[in-house]
C-alpha atoms as a PDB file:
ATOM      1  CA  UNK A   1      84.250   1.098 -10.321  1.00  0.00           C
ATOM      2  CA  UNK A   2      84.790   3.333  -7.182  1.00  0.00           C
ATOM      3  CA  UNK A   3      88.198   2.411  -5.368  1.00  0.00           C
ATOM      4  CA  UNK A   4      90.552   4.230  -2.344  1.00  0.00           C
ATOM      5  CA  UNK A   5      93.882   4.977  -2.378  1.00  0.00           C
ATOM      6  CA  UNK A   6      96.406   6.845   0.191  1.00  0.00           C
ATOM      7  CA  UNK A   7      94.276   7.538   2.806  1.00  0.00           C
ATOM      8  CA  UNK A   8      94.922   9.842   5.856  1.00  0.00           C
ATOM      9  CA  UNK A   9      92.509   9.064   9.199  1.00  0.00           C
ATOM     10  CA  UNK A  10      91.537  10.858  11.725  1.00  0.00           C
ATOM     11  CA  UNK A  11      93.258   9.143  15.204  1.00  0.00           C
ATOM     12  CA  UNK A  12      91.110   8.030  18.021  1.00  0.00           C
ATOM     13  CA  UNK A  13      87.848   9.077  16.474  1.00  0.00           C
ATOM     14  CA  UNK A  14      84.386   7.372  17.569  1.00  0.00           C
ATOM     15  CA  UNK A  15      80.868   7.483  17.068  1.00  0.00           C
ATOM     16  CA  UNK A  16      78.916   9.717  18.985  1.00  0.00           C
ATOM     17  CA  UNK A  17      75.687   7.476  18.511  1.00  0.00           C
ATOM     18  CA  UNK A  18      74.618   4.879  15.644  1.00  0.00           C
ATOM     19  CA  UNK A  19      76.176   5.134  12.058  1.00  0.00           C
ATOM     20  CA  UNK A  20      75.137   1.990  10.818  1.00  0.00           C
ATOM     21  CA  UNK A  21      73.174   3.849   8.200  1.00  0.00           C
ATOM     22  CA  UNK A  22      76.442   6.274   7.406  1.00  0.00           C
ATOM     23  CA  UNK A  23      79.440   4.592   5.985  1.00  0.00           C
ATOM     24  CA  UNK A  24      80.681   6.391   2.757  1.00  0.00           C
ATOM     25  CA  UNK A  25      79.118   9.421   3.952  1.00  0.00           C
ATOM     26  CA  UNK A  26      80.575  13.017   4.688  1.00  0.00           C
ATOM     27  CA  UNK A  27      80.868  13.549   8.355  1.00  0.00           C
ATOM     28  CA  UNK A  28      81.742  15.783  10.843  1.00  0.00           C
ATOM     29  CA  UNK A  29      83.951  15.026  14.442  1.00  0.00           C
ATOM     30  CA  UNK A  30      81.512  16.660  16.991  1.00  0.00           C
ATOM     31  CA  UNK A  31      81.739  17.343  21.010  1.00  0.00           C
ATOM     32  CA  UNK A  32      80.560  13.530  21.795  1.00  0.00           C
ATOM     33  CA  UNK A  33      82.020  11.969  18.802  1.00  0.00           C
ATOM     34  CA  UNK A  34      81.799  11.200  15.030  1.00  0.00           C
ATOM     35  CA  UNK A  35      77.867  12.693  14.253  1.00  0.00           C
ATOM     36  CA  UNK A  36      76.253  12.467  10.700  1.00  0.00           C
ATOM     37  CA  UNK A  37      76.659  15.699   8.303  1.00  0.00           C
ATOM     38  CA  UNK A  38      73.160  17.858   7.801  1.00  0.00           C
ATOM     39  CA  UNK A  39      74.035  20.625   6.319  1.00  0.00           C
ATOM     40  CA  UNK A  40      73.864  20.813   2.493  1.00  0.00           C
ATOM     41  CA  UNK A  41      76.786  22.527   1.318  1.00  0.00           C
ATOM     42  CA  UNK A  42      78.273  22.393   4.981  1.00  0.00           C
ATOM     43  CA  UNK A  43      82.084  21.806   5.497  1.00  0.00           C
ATOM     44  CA  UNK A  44      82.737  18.235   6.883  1.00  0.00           C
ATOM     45  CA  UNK A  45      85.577  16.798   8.869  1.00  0.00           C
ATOM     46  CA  UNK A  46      86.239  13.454   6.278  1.00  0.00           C
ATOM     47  CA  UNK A  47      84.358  10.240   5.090  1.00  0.00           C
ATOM     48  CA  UNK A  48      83.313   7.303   7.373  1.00  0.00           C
ATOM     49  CA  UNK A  49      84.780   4.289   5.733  1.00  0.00           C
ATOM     50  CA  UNK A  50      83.139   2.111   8.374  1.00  0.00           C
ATOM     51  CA  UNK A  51      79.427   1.534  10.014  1.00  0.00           C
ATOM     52  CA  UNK A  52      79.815   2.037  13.487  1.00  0.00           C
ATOM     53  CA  UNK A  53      76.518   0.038  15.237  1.00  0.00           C
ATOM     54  CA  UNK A  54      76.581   2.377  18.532  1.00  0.00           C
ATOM     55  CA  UNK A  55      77.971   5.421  20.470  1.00  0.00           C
ATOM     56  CA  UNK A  56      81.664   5.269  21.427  1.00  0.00           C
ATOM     57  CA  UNK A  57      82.705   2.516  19.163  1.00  0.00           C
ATOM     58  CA  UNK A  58      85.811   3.358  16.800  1.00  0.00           C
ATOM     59  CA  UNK A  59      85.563   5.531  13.637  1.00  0.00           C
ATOM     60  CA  UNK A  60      87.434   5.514  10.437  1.00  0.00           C
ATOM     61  CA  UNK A  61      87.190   8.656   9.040  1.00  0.00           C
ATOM     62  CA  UNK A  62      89.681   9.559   6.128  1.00  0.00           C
ATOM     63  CA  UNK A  63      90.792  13.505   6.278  1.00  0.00           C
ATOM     64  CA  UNK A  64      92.642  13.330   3.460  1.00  0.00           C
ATOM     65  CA  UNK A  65      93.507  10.857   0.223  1.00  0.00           C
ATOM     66  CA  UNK A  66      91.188   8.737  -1.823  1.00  0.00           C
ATOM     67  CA  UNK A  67      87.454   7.371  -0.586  1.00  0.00           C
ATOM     68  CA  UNK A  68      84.786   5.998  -1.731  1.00  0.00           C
ATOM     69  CA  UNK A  69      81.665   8.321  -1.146  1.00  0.00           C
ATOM     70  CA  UNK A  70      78.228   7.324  -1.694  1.00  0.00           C
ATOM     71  CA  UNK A  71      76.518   9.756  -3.895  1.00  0.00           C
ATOM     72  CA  UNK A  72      73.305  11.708  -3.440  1.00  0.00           C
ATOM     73  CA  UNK A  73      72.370  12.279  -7.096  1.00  0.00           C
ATOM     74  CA  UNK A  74      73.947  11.784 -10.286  1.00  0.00           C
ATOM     75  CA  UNK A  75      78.039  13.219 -10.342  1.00  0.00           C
ATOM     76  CA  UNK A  76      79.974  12.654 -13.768  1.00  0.00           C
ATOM     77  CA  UNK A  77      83.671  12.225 -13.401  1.00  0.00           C
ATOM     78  CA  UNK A  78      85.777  15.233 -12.328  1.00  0.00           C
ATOM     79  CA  UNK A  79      82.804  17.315 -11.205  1.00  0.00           C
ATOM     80  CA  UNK A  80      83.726  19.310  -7.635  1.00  0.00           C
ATOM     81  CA  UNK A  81      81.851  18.061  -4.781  1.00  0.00           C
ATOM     82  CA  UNK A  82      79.934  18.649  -2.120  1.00  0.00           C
ATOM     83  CA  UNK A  83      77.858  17.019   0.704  1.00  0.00           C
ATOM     84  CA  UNK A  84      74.065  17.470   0.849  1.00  0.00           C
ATOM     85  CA  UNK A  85      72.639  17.323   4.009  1.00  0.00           C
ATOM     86  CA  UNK A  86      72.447  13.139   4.686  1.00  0.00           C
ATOM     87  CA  UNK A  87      76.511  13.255   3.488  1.00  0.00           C
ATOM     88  CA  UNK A  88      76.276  12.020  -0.014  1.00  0.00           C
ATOM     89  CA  UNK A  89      78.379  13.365  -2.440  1.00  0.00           C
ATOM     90  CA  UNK A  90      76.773  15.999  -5.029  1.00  0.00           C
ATOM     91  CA  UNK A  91      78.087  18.459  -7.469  1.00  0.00           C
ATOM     92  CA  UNK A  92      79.359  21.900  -5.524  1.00  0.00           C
ATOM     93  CA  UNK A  93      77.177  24.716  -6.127  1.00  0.00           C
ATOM     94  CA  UNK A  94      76.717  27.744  -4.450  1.00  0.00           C
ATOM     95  CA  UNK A  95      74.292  27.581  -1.491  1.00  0.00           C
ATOM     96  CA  UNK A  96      73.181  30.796   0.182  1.00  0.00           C
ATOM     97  CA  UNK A  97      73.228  29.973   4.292  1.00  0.00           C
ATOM     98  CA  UNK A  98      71.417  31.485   7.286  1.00  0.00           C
ATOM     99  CA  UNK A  99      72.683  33.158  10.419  1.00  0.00           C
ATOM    100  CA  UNK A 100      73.043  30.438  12.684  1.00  0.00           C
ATOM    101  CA  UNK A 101      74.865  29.446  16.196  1.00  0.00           C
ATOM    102  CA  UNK A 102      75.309  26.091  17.765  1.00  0.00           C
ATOM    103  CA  UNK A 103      74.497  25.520  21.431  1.00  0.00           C
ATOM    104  CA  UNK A 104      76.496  23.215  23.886  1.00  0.00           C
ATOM    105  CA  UNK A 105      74.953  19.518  24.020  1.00  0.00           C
ATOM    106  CA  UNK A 106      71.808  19.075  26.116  1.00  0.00           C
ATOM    107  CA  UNK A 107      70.311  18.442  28.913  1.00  0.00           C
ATOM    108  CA  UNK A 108      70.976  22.078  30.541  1.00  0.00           C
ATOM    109  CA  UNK A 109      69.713  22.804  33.897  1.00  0.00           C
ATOM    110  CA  UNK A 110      67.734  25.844  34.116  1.00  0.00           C
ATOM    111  CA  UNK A 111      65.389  27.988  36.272  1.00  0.00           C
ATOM    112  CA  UNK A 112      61.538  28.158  36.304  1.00  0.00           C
ATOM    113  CA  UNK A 113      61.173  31.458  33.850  1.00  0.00           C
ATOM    114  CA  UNK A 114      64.039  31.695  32.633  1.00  0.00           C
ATOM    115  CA  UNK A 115      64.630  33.293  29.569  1.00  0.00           C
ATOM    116  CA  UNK A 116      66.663  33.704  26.101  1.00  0.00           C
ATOM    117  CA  UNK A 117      65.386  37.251  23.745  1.00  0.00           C
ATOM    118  CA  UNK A 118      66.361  37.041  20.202  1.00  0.00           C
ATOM    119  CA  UNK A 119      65.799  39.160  17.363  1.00  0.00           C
ATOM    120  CA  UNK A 120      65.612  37.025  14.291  1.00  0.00           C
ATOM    121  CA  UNK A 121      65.963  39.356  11.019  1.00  0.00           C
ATOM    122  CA  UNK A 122      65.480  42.285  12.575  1.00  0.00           C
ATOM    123  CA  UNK A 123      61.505  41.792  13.592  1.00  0.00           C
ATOM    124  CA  UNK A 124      61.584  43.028  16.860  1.00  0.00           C
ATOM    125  CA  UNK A 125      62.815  40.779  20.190  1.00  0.00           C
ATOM    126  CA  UNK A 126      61.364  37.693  20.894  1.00  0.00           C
ATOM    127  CA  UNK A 127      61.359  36.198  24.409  1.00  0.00           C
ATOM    128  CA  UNK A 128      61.417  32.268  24.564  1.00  0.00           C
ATOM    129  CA  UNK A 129      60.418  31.803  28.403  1.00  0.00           C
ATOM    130  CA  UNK A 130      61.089  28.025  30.057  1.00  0.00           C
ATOM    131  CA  UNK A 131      58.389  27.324  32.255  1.00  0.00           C
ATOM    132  CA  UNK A 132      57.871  25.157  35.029  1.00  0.00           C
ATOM    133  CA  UNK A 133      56.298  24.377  38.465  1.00  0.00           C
ATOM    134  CA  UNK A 134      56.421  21.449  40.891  1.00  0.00           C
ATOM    135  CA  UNK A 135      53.832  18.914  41.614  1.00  0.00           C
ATOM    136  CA  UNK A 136      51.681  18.686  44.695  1.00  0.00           C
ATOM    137  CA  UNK A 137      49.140  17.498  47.275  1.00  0.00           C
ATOM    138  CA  UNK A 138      47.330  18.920  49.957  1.00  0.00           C
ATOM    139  CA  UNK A 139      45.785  17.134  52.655  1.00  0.00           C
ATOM    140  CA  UNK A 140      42.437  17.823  54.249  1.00  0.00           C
ATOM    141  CA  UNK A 141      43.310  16.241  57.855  1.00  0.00           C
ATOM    142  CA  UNK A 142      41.606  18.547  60.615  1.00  0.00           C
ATOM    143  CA  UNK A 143      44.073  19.231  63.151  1.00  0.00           C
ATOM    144  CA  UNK A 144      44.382  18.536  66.224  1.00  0.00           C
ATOM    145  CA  UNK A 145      44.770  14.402  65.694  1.00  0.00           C
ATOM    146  CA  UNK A 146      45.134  11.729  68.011  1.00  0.00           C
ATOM    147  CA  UNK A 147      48.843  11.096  68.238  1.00  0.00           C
ATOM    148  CA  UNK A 148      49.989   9.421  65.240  1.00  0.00           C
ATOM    149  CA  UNK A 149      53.304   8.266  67.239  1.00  0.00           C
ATOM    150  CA  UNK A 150      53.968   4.478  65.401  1.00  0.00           C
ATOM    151  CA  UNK A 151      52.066   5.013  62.798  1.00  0.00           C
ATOM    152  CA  UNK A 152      53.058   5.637  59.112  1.00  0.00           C
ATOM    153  CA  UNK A 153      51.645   7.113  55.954  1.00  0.00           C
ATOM    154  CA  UNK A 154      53.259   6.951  52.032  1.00  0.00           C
ATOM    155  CA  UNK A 155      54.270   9.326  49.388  1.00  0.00           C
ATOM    156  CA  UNK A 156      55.336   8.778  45.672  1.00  0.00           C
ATOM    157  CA  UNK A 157      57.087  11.568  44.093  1.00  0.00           C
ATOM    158  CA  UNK A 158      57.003  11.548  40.153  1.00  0.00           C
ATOM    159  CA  UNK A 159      56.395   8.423  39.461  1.00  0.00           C
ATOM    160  CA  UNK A 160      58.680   6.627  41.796  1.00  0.00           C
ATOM    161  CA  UNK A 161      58.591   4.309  44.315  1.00  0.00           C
ATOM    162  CA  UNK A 162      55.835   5.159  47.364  1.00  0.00           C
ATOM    163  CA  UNK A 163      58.578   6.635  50.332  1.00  0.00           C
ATOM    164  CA  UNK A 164      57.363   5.520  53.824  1.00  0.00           C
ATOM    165  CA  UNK A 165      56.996   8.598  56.703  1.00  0.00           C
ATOM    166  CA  UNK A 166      56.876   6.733  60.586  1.00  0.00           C
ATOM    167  CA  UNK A 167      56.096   9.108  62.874  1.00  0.00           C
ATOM    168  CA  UNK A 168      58.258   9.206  65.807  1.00  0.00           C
ATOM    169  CA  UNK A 169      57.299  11.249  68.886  1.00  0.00           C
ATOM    170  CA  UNK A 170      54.273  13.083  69.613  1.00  0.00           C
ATOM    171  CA  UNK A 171      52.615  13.924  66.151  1.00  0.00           C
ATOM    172  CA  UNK A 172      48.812  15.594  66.590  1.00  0.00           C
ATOM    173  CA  UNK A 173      49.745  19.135  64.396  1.00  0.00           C
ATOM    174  CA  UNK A 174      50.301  19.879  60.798  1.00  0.00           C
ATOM    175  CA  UNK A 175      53.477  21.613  62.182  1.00  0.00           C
ATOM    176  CA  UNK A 176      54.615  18.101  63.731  1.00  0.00           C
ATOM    177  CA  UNK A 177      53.155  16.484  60.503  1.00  0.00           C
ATOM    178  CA  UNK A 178      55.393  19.141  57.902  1.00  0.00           C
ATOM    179  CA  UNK A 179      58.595  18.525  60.553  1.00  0.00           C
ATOM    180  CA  UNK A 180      58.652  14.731  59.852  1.00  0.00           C
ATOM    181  CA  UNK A 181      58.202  14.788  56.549  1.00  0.00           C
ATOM    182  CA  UNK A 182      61.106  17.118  56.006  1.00  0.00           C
ATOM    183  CA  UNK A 183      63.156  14.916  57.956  1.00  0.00           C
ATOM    184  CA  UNK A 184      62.418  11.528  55.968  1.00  0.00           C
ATOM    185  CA  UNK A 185      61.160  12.506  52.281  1.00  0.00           C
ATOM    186  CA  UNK A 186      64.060  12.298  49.853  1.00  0.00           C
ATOM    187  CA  UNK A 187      63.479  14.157  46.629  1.00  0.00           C
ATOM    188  CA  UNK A 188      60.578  16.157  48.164  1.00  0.00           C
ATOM    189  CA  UNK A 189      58.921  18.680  50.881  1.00  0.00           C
ATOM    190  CA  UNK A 190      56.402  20.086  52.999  1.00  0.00           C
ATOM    191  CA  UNK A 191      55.285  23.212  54.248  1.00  0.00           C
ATOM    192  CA  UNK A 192      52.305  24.975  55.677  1.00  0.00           C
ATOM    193  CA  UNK A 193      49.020  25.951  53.101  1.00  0.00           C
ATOM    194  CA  UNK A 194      46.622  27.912  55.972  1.00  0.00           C
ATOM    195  CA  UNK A 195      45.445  24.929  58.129  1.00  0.00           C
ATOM    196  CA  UNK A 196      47.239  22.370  56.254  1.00  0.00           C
ATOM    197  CA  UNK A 197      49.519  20.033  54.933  1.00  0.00           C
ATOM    198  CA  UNK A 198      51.178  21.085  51.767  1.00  0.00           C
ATOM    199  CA  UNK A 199      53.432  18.487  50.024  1.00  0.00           C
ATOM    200  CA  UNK A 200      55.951  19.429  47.369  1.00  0.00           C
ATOM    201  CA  UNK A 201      58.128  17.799  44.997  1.00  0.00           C
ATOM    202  CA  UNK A 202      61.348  18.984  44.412  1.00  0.00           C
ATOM    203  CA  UNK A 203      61.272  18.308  40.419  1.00  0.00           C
ATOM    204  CA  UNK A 204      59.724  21.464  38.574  1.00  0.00           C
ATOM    205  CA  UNK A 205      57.965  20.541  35.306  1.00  0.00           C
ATOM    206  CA  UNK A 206      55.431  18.577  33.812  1.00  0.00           C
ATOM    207  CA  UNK A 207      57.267  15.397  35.184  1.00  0.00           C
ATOM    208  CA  UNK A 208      56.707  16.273  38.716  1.00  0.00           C
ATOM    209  CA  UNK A 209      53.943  14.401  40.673  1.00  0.00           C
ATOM    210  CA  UNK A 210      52.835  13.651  44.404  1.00  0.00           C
ATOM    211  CA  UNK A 211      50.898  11.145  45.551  1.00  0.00           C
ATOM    212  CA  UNK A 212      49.832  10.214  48.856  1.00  0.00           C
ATOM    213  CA  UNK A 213      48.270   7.236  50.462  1.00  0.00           C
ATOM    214  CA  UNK A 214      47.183   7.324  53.982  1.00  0.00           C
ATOM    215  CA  UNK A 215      48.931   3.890  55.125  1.00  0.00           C
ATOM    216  CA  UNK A 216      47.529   2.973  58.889  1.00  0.00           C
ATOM    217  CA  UNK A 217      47.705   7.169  59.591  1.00  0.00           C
ATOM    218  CA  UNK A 218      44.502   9.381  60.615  1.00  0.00           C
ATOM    219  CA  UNK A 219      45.607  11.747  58.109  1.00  0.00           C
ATOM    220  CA  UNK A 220      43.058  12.716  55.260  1.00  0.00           C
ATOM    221  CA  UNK A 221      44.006  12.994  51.795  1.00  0.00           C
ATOM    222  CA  UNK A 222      40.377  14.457  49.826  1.00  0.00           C
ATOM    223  CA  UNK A 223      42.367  16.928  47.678  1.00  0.00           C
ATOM    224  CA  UNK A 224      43.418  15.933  44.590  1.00  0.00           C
ATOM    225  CA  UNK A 225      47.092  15.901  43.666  1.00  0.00           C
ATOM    226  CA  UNK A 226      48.000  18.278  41.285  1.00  0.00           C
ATOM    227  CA  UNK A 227      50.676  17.641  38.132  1.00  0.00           C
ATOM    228  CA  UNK A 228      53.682  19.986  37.966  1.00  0.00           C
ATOM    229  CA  UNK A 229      53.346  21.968  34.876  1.00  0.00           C
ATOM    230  CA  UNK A 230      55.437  23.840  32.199  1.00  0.00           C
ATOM    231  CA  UNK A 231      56.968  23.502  28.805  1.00  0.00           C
ATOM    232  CA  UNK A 232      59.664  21.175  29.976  1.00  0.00           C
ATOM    233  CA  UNK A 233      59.739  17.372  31.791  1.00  0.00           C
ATOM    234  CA  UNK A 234      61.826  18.327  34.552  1.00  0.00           C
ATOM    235  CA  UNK A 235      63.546  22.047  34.771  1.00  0.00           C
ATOM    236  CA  UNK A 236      66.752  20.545  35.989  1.00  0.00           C
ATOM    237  CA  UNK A 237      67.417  18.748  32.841  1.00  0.00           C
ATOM    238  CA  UNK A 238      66.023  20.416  29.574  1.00  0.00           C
ATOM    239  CA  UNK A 239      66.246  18.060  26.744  1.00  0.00           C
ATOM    240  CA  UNK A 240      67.376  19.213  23.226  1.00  0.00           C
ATOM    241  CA  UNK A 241      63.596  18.451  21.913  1.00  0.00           C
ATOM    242  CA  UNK A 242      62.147  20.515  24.834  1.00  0.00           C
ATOM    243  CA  UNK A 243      64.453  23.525  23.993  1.00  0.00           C
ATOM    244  CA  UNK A 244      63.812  23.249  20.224  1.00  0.00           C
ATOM    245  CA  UNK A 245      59.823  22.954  20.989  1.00  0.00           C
ATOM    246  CA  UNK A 246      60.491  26.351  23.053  1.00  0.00           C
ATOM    247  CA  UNK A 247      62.320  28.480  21.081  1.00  0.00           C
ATOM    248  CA  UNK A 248      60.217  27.736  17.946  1.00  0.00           C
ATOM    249  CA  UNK A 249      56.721  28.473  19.588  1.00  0.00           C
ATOM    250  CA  UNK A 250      58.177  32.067  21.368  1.00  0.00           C
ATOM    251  CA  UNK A 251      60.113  32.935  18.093  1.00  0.00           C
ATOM    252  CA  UNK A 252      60.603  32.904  14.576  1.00  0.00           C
ATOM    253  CA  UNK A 253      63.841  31.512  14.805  1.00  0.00           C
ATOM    254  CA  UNK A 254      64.803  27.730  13.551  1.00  0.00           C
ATOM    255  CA  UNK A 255      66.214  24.581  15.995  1.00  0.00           C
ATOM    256  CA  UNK A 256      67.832  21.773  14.335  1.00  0.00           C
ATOM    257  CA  UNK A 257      68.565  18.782  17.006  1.00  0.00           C
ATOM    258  CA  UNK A 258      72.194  17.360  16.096  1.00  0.00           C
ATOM    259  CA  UNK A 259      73.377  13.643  16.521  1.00  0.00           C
ATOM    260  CA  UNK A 260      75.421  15.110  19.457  1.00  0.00           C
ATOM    261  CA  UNK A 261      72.206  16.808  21.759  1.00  0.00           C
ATOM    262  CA  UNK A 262      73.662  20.099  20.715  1.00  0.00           C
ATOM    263  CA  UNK A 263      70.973  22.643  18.955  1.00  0.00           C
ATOM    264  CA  UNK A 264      71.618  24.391  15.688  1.00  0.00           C
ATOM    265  CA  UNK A 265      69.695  28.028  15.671  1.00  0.00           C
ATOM    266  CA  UNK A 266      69.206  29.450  12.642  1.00  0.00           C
ATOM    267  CA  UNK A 267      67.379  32.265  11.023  1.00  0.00           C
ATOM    268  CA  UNK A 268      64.416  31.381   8.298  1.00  0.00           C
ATOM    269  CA  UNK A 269      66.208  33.135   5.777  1.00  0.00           C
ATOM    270  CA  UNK A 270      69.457  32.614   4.164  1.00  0.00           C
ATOM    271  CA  UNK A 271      72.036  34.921   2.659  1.00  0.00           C
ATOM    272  CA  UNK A 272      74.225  38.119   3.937  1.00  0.00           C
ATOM    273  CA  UNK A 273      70.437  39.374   4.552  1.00  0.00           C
ATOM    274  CA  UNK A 274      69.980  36.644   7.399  1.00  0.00           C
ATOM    275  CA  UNK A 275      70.588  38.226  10.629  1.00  0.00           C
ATOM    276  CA  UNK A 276      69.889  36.856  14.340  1.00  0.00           C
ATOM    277  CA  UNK A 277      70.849  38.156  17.224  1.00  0.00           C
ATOM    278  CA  UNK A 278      71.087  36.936  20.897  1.00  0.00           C
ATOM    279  CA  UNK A 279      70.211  39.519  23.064  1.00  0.00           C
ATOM    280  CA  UNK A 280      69.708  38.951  26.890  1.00  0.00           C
ATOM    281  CA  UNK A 281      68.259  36.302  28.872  1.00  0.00           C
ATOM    282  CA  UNK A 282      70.512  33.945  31.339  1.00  0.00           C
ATOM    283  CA  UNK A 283      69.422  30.305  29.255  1.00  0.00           C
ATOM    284  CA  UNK A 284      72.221  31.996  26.995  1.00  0.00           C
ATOM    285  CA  UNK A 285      75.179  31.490  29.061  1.00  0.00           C
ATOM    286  CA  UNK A 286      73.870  28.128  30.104  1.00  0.00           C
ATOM    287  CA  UNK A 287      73.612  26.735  26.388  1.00  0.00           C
ATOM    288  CA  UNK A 288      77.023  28.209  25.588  1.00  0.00           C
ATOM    289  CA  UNK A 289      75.653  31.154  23.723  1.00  0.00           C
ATOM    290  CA  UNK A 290      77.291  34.738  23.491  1.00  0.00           C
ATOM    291  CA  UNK A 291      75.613  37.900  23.027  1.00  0.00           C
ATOM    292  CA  UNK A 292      76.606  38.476  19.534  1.00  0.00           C
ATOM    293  CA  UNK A 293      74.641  39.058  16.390  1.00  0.00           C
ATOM    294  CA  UNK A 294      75.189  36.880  13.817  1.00  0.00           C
ATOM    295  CA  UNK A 295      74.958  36.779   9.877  1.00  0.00           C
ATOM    296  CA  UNK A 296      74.652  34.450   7.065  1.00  0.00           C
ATOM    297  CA  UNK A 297      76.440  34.096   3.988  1.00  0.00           C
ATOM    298  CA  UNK A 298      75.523  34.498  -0.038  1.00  0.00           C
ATOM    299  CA  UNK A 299      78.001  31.746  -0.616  1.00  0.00           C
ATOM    300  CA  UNK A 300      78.641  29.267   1.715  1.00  0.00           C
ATOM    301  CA  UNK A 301      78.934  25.780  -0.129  1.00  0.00           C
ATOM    302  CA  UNK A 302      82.480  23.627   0.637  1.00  0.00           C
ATOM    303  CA  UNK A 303      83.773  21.500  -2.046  1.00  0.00           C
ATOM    304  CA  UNK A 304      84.906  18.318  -0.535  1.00  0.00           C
ATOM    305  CA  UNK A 305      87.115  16.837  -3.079  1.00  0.00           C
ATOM    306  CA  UNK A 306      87.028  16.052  -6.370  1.00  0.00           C
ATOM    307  CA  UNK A 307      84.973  13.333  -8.042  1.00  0.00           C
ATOM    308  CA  UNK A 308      87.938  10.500 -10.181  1.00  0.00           C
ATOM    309  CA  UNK A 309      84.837   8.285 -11.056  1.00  0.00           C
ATOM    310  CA  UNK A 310      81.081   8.797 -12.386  1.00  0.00           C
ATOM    311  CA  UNK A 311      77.500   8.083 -10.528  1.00  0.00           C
ATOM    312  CA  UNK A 312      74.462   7.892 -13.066  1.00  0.00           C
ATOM    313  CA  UNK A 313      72.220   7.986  -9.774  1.00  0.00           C
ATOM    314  CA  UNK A 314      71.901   8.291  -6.142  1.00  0.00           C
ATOM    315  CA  UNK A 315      73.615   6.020  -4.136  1.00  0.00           C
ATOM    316  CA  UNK A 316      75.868   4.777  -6.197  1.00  0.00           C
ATOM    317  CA  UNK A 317      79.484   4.631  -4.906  1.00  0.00           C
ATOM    318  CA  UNK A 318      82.010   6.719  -6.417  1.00  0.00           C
ATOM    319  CA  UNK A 319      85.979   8.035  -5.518  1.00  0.00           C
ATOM    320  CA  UNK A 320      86.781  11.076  -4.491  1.00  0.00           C
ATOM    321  CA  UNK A 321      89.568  12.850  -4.036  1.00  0.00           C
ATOM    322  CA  UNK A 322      89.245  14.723  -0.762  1.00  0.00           C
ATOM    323  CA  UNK A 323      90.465  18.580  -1.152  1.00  0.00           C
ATOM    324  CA  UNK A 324      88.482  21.060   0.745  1.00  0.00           C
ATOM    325  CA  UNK A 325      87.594  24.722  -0.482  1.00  0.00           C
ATOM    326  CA  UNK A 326      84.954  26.766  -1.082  1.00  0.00           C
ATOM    327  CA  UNK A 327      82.902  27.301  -3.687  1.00  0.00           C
END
């Protein structure tokens, strides 16, 4: 029967999301909190001796003494060992690793084309490229109008609520039209197109919208609004999914989304063979990435302690002694 004994824990700790799922589990103290271990073989912060329900509630984690650790296959009594990649215990062997770097935690706010050039194992660069452009309408008003002083028209940017526009004043030209909108749209523009009435939203990406209704107004809105476009929701705020989705379609290299929004980047190979190097582009700076080339290892497994009692199958509970080394 698996039992504790002496245990050391890590002060102040909490869970950077819900690990309901992840008591008796090898984890690791990331930038937001206690996140879940995924890396078989990786080096881990402790155990959680607790199940957490949601993100910033408290977190024992032992860093040193005697826990009980589920298991993730069968482990006989004394074997060395190791996490696999949901936590559970295993017996350490040695696992070959890629090159690999670990961005800051999402959302990032970035540019419309910006950039990140990699060379993953020595193929050649690779540009991912972020793109992203706003949503908008066009009206089809012919100008000169009657004065449109009192009179009001609507405009809903990305989904929101419709934004009223009164016109105040004498209001016949598009350059009277653009000038009020300015002036009252929040979130949003307007500026000449030739003869007419271009409205903008200020959101670039595929969650950027515009749509106008004509309210009690003579203007004319026959175009069709058009969607912003791009490989992200909303430029300003790139999600950890969006810049995985990214970098995988423009490259060969590998995104794993952590607990924590950060993004692990690895090579598809493993071993002191695995190379990947960040090269230029400014979405480096912005997730926390230096220009460095990095390299994997023939031998990267961590022994986490030291098995005092026996599991004849996965997820069964056993002790373990926690002393951390490397295989």
């Amino acid at each position: 029967m698996a039992f504790e004994g002496i245990l050391t824990c890590l002060p102040g700790a909490t869970a950077s999301a819900d690990l309901s799922s992840y008591k008796n589990t090898f984890v690791n103290d990331g930038s937001a909190g206690i996140i879940n271990n995924t890396t078989n073989g990786g080096l881990c912060d402790g155990v959680l001796l607790d199940a957490p329900a949601a993100a910033g509630r408290a977190a024992r984690v032992a860093v040193s003494g005697i826990a009980k650790v589920k298991a993730g296959a069968a482990v006989v009594d004394g074997a060395k060992v190791m996490s696999n990649a949901v936590g559970k215990a295993i017996t350490a062997v040695t696992v070959a690793t890629p090159a690999t770097d670990i961005t800051t935690a999402a959302p990032w706010k970035f540019a419309a084309a910006d950039t990140m050039v990699t060379d993953v194992d020595n193929a050649g660069n690779a540009t991912a490229t972020f793109d992203a452009a706003q949503g908008y309408q066009i009206d089809s008003t012919t100008y000169a109008v009657g004065d449109q002083v009192g009179k009001y028209f609507t405009i809903a940017l990305d989904g929101g609520a419709a934004q009223q526009i009164l016109f105040a004043g004498t209001v016949t030209t598009a350059a009277h039209v653009i000038a009020e909108i300015n002036n009252q749209l929040v979130g949003g523009s307007a500026t000449a197109s030739t003869s007419y009435v271009k409205i903008l939203s200020d959101k670039k990406g595929t969650g950027s919208a515009v749509l106008c209704a004509v309210g009690n107004s003579d203007l004319v809105f026959g175009n069709a609004a058009v969607a912003g476009t791009g490989d992200v929701a909303d430029i300003d705020a790139v999600t950890a999914a969006e810049f995985k989705t990214v970098v995988e379609a423009d490259t060969t290299a590998e995104v794993t989304v952590n607990g924590d929004d950060t993004c692990t980047i690895a090579s598809p190979t493993t071993g002191s063979t695995s190379e990947l190097e960040f090269v230029s582009g400014n979405v480096l700076a912005l997730v926390g990435i230096s220009v460095a080339v990095k390299t994997g290892e023939d031998s990267n497994s961590h022994i986490m302690g030291k098995a005092l009692s026996a599991a004849g199958a996965a997820d069964e509970v056993i002790s373990v002694l926690i002393q951390k080394t490397k295989v």
